[in-house]
Protein backbone atom coordinates (compact mmCIF):
# COMPACT_ATOMS: atom_id res chain seq x y z
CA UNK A 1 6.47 -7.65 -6.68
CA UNK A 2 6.05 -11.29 -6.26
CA UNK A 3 9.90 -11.75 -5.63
CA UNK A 4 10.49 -8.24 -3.78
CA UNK A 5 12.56 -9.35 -1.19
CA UNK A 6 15.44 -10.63 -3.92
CA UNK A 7 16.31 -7.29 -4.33
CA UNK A 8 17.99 -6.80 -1.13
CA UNK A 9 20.52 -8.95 -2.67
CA UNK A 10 20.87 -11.90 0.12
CA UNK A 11 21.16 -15.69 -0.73
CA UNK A 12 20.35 -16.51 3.27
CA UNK A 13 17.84 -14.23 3.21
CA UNK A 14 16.30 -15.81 0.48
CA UNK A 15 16.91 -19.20 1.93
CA UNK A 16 14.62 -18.16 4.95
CA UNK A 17 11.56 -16.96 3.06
CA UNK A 18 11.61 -20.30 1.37
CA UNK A 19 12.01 -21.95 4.56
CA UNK A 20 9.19 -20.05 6.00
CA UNK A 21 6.62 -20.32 3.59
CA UNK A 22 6.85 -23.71 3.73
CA UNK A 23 7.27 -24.07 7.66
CA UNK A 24 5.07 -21.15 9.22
CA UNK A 25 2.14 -22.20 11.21
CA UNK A 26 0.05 -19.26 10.19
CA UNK A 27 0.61 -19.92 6.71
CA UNK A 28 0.23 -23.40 7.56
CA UNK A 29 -3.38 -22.43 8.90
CA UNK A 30 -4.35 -20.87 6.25
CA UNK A 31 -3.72 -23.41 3.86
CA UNK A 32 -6.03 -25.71 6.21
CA UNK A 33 -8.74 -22.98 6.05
CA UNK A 34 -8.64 -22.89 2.13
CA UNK A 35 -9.00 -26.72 2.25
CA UNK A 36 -12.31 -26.24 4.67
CA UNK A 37 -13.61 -23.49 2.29
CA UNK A 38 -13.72 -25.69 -0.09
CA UNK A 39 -15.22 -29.01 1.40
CA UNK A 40 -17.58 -26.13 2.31
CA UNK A 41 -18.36 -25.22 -1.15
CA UNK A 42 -18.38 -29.02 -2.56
CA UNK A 43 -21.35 -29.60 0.12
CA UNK A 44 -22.96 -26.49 -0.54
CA UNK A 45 -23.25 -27.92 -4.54
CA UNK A 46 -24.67 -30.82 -3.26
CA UNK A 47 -27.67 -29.30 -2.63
CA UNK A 48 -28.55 -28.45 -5.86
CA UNK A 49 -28.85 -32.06 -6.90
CA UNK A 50 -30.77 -34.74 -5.82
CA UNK A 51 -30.13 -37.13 -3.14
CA UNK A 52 -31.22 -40.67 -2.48
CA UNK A 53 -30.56 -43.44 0.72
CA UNK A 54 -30.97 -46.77 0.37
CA UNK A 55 -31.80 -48.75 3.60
CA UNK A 56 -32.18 -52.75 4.62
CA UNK A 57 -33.10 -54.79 7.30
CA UNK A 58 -33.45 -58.34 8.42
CA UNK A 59 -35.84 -59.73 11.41
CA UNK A 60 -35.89 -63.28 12.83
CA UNK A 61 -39.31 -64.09 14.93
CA UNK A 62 -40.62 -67.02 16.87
CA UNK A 63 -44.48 -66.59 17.73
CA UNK A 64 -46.72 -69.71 18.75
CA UNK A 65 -43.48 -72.41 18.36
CA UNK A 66 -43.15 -70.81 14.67
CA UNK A 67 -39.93 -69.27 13.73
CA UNK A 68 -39.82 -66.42 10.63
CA UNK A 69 -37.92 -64.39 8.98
CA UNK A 70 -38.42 -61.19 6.97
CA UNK A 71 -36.31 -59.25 4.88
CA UNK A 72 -37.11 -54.99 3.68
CA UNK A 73 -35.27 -53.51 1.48
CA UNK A 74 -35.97 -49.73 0.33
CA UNK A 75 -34.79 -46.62 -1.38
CA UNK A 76 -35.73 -42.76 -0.70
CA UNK A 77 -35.10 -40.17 -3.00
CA UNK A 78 -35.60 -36.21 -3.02
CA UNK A 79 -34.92 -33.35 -5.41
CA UNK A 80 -35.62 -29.63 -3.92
CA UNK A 81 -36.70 -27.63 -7.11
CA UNK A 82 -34.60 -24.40 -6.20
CA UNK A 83 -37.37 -22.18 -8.02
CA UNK A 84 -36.41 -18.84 -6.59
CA UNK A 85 -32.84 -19.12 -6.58
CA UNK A 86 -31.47 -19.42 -2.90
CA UNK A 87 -29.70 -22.82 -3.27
CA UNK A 88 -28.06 -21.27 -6.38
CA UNK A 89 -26.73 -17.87 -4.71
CA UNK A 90 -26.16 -19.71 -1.45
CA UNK A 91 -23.49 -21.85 -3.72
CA UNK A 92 -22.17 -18.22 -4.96
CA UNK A 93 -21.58 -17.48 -1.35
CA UNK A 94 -19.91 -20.30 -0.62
CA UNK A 95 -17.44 -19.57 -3.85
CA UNK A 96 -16.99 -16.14 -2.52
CA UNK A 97 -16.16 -17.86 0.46
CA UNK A 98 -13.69 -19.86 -0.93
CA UNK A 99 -12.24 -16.94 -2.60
CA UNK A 100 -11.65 -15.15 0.07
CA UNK A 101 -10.07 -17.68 2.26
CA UNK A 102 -7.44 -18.11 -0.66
CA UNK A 103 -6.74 -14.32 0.29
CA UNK A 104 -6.28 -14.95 3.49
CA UNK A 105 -3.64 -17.14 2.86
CA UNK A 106 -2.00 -14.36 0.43
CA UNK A 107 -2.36 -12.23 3.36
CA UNK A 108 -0.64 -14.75 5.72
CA UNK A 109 2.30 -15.18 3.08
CA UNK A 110 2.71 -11.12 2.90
CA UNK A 111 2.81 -10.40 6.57
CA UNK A 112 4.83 -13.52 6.96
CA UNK A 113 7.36 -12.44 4.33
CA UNK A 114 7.47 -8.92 5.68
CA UNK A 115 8.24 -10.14 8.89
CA UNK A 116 11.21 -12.32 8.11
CA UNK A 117 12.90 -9.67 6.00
CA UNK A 118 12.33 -7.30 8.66
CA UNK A 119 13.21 -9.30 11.56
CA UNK A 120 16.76 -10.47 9.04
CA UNK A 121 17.54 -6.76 8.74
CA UNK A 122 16.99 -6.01 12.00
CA UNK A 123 19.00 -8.79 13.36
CA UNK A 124 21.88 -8.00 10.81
CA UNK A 125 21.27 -4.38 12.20
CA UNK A 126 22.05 -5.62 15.81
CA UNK A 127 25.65 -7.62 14.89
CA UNK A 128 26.73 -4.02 13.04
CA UNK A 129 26.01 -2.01 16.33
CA UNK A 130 27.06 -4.72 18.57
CA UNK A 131 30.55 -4.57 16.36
CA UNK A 132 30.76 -0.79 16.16
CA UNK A 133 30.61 -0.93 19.83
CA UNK A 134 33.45 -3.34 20.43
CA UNK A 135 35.47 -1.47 18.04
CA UNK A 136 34.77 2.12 19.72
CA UNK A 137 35.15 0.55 23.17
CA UNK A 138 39.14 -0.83 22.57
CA UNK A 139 39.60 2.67 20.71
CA UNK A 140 38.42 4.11 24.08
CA UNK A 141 40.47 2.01 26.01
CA UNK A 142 43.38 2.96 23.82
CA UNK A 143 42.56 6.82 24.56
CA UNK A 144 42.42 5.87 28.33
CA UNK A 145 45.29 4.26 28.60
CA UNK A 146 47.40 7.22 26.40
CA UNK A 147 45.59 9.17 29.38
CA UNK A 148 47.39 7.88 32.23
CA UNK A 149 50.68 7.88 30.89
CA UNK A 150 50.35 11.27 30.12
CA UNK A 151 49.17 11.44 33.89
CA UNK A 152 51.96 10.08 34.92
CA UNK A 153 54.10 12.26 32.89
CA UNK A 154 51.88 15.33 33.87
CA UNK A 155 50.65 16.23 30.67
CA UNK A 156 46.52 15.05 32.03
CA UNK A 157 44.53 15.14 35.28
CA UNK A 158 43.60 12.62 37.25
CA UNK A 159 39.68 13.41 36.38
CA UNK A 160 40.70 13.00 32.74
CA UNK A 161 42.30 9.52 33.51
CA UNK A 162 38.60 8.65 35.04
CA UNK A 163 36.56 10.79 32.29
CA UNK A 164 38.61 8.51 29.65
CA UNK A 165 37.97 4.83 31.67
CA UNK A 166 34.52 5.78 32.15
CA UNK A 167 33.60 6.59 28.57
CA UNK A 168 34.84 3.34 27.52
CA UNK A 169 33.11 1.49 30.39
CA UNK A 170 29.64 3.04 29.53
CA UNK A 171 30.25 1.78 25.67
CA UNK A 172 30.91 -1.70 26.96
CA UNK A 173 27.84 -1.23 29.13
CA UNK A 174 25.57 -0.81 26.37
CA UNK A 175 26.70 -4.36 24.55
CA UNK A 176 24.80 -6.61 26.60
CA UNK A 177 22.00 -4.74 25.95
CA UNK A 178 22.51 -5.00 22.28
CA UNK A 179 23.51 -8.41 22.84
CA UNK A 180 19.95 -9.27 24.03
CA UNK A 181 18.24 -7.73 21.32
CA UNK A 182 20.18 -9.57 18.60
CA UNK A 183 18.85 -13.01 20.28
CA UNK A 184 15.20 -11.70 20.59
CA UNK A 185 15.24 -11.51 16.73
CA UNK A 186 17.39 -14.58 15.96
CA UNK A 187 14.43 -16.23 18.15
CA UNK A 188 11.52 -14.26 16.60
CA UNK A 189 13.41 -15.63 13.10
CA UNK A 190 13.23 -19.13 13.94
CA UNK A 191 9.94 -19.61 14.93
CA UNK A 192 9.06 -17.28 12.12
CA UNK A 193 10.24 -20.31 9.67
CA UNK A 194 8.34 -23.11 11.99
CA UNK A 195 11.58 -23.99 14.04
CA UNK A 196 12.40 -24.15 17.73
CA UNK A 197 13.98 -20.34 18.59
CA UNK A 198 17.33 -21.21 19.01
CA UNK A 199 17.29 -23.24 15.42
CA UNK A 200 19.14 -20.23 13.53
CA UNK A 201 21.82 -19.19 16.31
CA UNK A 202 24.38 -21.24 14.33
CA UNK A 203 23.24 -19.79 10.73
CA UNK A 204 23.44 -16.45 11.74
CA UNK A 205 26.29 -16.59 14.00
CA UNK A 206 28.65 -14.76 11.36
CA UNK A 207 27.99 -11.31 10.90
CA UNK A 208 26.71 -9.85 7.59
CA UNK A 209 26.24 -6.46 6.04
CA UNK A 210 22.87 -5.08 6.77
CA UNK A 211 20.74 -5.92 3.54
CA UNK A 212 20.48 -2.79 0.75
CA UNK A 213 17.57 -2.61 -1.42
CA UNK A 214 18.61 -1.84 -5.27
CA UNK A 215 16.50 1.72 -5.86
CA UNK A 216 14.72 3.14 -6.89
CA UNK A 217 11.96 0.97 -6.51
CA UNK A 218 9.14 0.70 -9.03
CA UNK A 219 5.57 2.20 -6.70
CA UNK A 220 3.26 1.22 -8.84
CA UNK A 221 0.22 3.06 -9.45
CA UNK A 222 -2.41 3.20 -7.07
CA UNK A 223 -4.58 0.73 -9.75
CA UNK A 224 -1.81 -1.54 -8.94
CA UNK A 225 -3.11 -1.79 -5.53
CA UNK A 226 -6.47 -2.98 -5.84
CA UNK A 227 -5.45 -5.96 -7.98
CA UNK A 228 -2.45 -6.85 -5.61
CA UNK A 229 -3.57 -6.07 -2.05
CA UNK A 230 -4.81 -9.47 -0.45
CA UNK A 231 -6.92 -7.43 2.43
CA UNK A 232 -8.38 -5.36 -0.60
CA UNK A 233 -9.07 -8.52 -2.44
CA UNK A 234 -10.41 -10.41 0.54
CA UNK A 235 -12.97 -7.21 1.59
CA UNK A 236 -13.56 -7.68 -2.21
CA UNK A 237 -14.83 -11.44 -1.92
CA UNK A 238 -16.60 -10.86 1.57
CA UNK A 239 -18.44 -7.99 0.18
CA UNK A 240 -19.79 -10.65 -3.44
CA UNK A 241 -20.36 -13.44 -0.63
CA UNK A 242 -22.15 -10.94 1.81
CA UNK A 243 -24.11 -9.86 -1.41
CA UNK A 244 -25.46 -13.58 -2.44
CA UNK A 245 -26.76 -14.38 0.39
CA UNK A 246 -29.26 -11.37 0.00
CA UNK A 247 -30.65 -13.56 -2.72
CA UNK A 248 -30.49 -17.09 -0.41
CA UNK A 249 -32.78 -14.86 2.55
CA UNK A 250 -34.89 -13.66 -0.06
CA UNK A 251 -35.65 -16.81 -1.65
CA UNK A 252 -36.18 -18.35 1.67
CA UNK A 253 -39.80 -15.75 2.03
CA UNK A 254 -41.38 -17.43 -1.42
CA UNK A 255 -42.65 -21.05 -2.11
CA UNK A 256 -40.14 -24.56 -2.09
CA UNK A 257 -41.25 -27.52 -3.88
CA UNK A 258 -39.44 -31.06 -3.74
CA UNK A 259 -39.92 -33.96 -5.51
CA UNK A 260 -39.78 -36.90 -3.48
CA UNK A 261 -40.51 -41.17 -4.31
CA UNK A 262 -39.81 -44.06 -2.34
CA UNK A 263 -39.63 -47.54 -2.96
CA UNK A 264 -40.37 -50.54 -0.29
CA UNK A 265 -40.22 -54.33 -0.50
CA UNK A 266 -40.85 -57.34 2.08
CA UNK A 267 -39.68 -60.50 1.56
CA UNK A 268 -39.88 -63.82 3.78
CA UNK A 269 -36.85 -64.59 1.78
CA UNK A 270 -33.75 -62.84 1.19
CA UNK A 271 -34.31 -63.98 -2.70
CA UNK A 272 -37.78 -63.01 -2.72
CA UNK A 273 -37.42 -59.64 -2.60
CA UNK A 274 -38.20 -57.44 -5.90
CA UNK A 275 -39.76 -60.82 -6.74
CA UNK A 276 -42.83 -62.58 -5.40
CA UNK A 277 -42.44 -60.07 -2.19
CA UNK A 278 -45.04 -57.23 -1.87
CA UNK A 279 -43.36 -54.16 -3.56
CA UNK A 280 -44.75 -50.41 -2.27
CA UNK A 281 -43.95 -47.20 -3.66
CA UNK A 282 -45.01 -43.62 -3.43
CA UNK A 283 -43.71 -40.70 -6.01
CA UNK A 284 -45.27 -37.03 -5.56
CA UNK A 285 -44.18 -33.50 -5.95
CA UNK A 286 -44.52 -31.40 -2.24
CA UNK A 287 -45.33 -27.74 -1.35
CA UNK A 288 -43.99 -25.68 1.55
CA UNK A 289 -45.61 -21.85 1.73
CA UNK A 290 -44.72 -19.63 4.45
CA UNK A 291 -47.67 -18.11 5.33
CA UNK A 292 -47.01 -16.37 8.81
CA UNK A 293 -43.89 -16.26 10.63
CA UNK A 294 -44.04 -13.47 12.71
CA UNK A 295 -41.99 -11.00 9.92
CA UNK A 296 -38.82 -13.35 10.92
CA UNK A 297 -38.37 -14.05 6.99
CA UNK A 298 -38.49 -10.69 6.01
CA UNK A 299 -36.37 -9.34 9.08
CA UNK A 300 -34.10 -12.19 7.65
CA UNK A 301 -33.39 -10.19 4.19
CA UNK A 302 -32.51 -7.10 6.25
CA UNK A 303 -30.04 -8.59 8.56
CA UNK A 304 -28.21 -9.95 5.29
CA UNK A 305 -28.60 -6.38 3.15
CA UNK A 306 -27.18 -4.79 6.90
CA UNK A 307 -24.28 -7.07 6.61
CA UNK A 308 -24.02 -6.22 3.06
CA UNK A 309 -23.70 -2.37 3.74
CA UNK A 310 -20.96 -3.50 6.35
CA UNK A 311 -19.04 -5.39 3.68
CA UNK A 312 -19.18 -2.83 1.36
CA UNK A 313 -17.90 -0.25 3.92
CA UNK A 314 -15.34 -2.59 5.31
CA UNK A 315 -14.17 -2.42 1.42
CA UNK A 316 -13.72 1.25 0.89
CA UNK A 317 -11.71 1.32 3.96
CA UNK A 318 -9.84 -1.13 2.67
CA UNK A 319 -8.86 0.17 -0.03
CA UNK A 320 -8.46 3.88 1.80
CA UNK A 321 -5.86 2.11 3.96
CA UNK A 322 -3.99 0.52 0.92
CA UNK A 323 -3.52 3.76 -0.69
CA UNK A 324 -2.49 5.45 2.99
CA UNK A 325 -0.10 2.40 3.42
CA UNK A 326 1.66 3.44 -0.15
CA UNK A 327 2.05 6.77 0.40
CA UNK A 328 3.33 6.54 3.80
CA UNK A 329 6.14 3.79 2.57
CA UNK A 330 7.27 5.69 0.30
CA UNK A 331 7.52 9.30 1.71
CA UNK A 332 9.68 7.33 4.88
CA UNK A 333 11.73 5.49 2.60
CA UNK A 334 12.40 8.52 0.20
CA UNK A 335 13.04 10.74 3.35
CA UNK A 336 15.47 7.68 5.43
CA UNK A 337 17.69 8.26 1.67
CA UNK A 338 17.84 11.51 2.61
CA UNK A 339 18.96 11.08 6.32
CA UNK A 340 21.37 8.09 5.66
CA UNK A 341 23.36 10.20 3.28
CA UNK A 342 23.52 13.16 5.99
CA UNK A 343 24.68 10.54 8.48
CA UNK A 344 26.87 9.29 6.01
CA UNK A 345 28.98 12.51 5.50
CA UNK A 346 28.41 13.58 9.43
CA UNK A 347 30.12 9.82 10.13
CA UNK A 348 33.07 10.36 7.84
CA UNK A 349 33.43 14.14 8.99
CA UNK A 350 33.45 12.91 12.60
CA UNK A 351 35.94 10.05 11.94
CA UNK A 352 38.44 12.78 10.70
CA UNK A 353 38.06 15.07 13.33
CA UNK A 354 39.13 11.97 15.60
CA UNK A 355 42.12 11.57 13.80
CA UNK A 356 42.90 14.59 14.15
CA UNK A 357 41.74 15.16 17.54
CA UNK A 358 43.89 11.94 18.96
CA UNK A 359 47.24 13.02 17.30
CA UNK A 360 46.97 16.27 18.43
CA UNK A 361 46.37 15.14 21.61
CA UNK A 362 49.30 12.26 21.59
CA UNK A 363 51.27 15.65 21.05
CA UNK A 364 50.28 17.27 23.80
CA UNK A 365 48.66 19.92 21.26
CA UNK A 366 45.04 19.42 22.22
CA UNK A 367 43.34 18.68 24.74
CA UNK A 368 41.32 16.07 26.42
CA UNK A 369 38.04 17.30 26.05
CA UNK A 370 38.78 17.74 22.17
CA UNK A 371 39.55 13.48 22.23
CA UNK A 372 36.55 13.00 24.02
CA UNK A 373 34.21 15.06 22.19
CA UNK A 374 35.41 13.48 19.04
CA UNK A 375 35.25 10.04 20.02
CA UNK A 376 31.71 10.74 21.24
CA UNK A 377 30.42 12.11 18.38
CA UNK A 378 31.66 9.54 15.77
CA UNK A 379 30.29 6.94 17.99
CA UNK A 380 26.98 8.31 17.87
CA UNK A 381 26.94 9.47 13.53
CA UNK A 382 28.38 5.85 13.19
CA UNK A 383 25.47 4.60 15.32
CA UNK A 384 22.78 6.08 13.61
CA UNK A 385 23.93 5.61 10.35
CA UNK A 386 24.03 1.87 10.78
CA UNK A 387 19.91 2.06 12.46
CA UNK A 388 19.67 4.34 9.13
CA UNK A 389 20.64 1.79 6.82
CA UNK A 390 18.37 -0.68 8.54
CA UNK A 391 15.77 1.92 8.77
CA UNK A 392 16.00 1.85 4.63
CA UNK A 393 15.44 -1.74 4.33
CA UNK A 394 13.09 -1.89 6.48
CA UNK A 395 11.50 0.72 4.46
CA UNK A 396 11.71 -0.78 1.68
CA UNK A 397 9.83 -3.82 3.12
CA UNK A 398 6.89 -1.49 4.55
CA UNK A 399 6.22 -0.52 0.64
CA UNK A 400 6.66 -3.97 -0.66
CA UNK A 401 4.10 -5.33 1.87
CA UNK A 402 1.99 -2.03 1.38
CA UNK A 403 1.82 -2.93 -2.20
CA UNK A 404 0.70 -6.46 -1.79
CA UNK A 405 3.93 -8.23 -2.72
């Protein structure tokens, strides 16, 4: 799975997804989130060990005509004695946290991924209709002008003359359209990979076949999915970090001790201190009960075992929609085989009856209607076959995603 997109057998294809994982500013968020989860972790371990400050100060003083100095020098330390647990689970949560923005990022890559194969498909898609089109409009011409000089030899009406010109005139119609819709997804492409949306005109300025996925393709079992999916994964760490800080409210309703010292010295001298200056210090364990708070500890712990229940639901949905995603995938992919190879023969049955139709017709042994259904129709099976054939890959990329390649 972790190379899925291979398969489709395109080296600029592949080029891109490299390209984009390394340029797209989603991914590149993602990666800055990770980074702040763990900073955010890193402090949150901090607390678990003791901390100390060390502070100075100088002072210069005239009083009466007599000019002094002093000098203080000083160091405070503290240890909270995590007796119940919170700081300790609070760190969990923070690992969870950590965790979960790392899935995040796998999520980014797999919706990123899945978008630039799609949008590469679609875009080859668009240059194979935009073709087809071309092709069946100068065919069309062709038929119109055979029209007329049967028109002018009396073999065709003048409404055929016009039925032919305009059929070929509505297929050139619908290329701008087409047109349009190629450079929507050349653009989408480009900023996909982290570029300006014109950066990939040039790249993808010669046409291509539309990408098709070697099958069958290996599901998986639904197991698989849980161990894959980064949204199942990620519900997975939210739920464990939603869980620990049960434990941090909890603790925060029982007793905290800390152990805190300092140490002070004065000096008239900068030498003299920690020598003949007067040296202080105070050392002593401290105490903090909550006694009444108005049940705002307690209401605490059930906000946290609320968000808990959340997590935990978000979860199974999670993993409901991961299996639904699967399934789905691969019923429209196995079902688009089935439809592609229908087109398929319709396309090639349709191109013969054309043939046929237009010689006939050049003979003055069919007529015009018989051209122009013919021309019609294998226009249209031609069409869809080509949106068939992207609707496979694209497929293809729907179950790759929906398996948490």
């Amino acid at each position: 799975l972790s190379q899925w997109w291979q398969r489709l057998g395109d080296p600029m294809l592949d080029e891109l997804v490299n390209e984009a994982v390394a340029g797209n500013l989603d991914v590149a968020t993602a990666k800055a989130s990770i980074r702040e989860a763990r900073a955010s972790y890193r402090q949150t371990v901090g607390t678990l060990l003791p901390s100390a400050n060390g502070s100075g100060a100088a002072t210069r003083s005239k009083s009466n005509g007599d000019v002094s100095s002093q000098f203080q020098a000083g160091l405070d330390a503290s240890w909270e004695l995590d007796l119940f647990g919170g700081n300790k689970r609070a760190v969990e949560a923070a690992r969870y946290g950590m965790d979960a923005a790392e899935e995040e990022l796998r999520a980014a890559l797999l919706t990123m991924i899945g978008d630039v194969a799609s949008n590469y498909v679609t875009a080859r898609g668009y240059q194979a209709r935009i073709a087809l089109a071309r092709r069946t409009a100068a065919s069309q011409r062709e038929t119109a002008a055979i029209t007329r000089n049967k028109f002018e030899a009396g073999g065709a009406t003048a409404a055929d003359v016009a039925t032919a010109e305009g059929q070929a005139s509505s297929t050139e119609a619908g290329i701008p359209s087409l047109e349009a819709a190629y450079a929507e997804t050349v653009h989408r492409l480009s900023v996909l990979t982290g570029r300006a949306p014109g950066a990939l005109v040039e790249r993808m300025k010669k046409a291509k076949p539309v990408p098709a996925p070697r099958l069958p393709i290996p599901a998986g079992i639904p197991a698989d999915i849980l161990t894959a999916r980064p949204d199942v994964r990620l519900a997975e760490a939210q739920y464990a970090s939603a869980t620990a800080k049960i434990g941090q409210a909890e603790a925060a309703r029982y007793p905290s001790a800390s152990l805190t010292g300092n140490i002070a010295t004065n000096g008239a001298k900068l030498g003299d201190l920690g020598k003949s200056s007067s040296i202080s210090w105070v050392f002593g364990p401290s105490l903090t009960v909550p006694i009444f708070n108005g049940g705002q500890l307690k209401a605490a712990v059930e906000v946290t075992q609320a968000q808990r229940d959340q997590s935990f639901i978000a979860y199974q949905a999670a993993v409901l929609t991961a299996l639904e995603d699967v399934e789905n995938a691969i019923v429209a992919l196995s079902q688009e085989r089935i439809r592609s190879g229908k087109l398929a023969s319709a396309a090639r049955s349709y191109g013969e009856a054309n043939t046929v139709a237009r010689t006939l017709f050049q003979a003055g042994s069919s007529s015009f209607l018989d051209v122009l259904t013919a021309e019609r129709s294998l226009y249209s099976a031609s069409d869809a076959l080509i949106e068939s054939r992207v609707a496979i890959a694209t497929d293809y990329v729907a179950l790759n995603k929906a398996l948490g390649g």
